[in-house]
N, C-alpha and C. Protein backbone atom coordinates (compact mmCIF):
# COMPACT_ATOMS: atom_id res chain seq x y z
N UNK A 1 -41.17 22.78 7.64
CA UNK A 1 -41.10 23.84 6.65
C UNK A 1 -42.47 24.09 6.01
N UNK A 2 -43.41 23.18 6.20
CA UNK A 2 -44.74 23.39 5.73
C UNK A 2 -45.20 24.14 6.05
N UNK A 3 -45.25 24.60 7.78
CA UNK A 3 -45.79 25.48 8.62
C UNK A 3 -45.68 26.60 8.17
N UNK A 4 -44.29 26.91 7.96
CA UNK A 4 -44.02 28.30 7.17
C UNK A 4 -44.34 28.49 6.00
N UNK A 5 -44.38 27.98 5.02
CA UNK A 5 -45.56 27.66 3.71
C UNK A 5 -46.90 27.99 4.07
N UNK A 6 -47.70 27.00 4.58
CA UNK A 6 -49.03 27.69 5.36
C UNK A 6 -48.85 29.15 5.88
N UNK A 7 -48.44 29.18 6.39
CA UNK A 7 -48.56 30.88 7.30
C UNK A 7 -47.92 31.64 6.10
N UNK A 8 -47.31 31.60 5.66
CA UNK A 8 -47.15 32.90 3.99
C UNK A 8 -48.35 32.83 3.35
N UNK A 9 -48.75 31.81 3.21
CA UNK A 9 -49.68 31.50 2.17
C UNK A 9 -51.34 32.00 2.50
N UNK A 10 -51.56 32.26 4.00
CA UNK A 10 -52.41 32.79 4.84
C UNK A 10 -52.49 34.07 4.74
N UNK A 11 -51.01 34.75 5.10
CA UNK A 11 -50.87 35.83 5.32
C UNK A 11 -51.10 36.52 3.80
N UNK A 12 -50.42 36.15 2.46
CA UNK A 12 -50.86 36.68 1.45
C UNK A 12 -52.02 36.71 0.81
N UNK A 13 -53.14 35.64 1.16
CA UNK A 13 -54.01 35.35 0.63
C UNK A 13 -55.23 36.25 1.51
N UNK A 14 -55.08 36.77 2.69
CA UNK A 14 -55.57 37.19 3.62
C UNK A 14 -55.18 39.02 3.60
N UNK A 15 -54.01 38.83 2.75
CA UNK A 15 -53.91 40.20 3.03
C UNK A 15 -53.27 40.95 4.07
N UNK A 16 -53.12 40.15 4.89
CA UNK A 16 -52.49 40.65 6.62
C UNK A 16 -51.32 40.62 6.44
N UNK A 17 -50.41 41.80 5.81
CA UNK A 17 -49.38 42.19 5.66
C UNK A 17 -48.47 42.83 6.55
N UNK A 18 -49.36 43.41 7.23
CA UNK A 18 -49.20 43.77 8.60
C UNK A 18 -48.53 42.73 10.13
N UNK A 19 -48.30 41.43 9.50
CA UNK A 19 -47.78 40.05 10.23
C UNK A 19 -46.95 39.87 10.21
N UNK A 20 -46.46 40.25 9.13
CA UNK A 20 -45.28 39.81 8.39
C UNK A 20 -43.98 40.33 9.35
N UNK A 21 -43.80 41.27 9.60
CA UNK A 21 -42.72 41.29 10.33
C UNK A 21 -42.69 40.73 11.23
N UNK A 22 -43.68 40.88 12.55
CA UNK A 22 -43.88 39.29 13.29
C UNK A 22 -43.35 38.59 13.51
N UNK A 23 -43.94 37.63 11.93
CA UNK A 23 -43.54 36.47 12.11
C UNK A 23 -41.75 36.25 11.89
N UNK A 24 -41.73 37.10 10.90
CA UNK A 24 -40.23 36.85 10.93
C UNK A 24 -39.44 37.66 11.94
N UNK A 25 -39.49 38.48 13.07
CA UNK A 25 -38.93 38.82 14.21
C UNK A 25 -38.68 37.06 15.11
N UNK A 26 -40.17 36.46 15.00
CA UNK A 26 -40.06 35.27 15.58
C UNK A 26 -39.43 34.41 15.15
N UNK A 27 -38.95 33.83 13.87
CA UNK A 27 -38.50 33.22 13.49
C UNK A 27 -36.85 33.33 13.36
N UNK A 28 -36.65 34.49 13.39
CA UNK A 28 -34.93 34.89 13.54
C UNK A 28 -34.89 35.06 15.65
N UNK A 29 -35.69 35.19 16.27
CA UNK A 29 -35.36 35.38 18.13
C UNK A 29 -35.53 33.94 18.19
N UNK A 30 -36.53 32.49 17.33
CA UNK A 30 -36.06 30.86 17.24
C UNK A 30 -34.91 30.92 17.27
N UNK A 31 -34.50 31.29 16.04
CA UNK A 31 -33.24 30.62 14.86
C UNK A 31 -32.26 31.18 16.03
N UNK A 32 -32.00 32.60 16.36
CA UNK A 32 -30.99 32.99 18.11
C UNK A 32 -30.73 31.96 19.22
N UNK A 33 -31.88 31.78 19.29
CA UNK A 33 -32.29 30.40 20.52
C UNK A 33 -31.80 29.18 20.49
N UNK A 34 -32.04 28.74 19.25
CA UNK A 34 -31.73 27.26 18.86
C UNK A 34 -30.07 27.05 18.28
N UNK A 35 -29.56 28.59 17.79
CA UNK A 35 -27.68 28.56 17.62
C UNK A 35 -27.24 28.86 19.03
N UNK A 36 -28.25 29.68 20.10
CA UNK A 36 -26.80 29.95 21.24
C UNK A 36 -26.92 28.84 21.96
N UNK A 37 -27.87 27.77 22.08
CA UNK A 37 -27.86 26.73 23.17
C UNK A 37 -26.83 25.81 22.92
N UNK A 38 -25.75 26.69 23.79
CA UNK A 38 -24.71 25.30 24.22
C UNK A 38 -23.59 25.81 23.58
N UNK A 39 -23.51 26.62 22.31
CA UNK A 39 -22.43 27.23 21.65
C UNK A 39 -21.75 28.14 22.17
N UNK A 40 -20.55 28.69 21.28
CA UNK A 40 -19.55 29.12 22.17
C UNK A 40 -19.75 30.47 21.52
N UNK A 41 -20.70 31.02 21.20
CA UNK A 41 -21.20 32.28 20.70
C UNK A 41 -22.10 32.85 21.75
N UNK A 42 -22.63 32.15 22.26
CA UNK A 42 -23.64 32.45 23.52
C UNK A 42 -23.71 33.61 24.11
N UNK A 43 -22.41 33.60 24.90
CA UNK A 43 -21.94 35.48 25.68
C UNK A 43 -21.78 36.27 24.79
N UNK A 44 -21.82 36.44 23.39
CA UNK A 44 -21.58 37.49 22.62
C UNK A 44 -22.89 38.18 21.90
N UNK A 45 -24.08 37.17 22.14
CA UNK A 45 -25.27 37.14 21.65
C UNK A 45 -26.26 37.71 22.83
N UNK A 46 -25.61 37.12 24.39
CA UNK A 46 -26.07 37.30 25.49
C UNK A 46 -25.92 38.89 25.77
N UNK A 47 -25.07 39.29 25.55
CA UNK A 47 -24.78 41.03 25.63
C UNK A 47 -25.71 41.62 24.78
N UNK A 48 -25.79 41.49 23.53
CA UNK A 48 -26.79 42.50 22.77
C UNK A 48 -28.10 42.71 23.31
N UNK A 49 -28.36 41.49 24.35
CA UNK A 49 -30.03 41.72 24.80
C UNK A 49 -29.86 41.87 26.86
């Protein structure tokens, strides 16, 4: 959770506001990744893409 602390803290201090969605596109297509492996949500998640 630090990581993500650092990288806000970059991005605001830097100004590069322009990241921001980015990073959080990446962090919610993780968070996808790491709930469908193995769950029984998988094929329903698997269709939208």
């Amino acid at each position: 959770m630090s990581f993500l602390r650092e990288i806000t803290e970059f991005l605001l201090a830097r100004k590069k506001y322009w990241l921001i969605p980015i990073v959080v596109m990446m962090v919610v297509m993780g968070g996808l990744v790491v709930l469908t492996k193995g769950s029984a949500v998988a094929p329903f998640i698997y269709t939208l893409f």
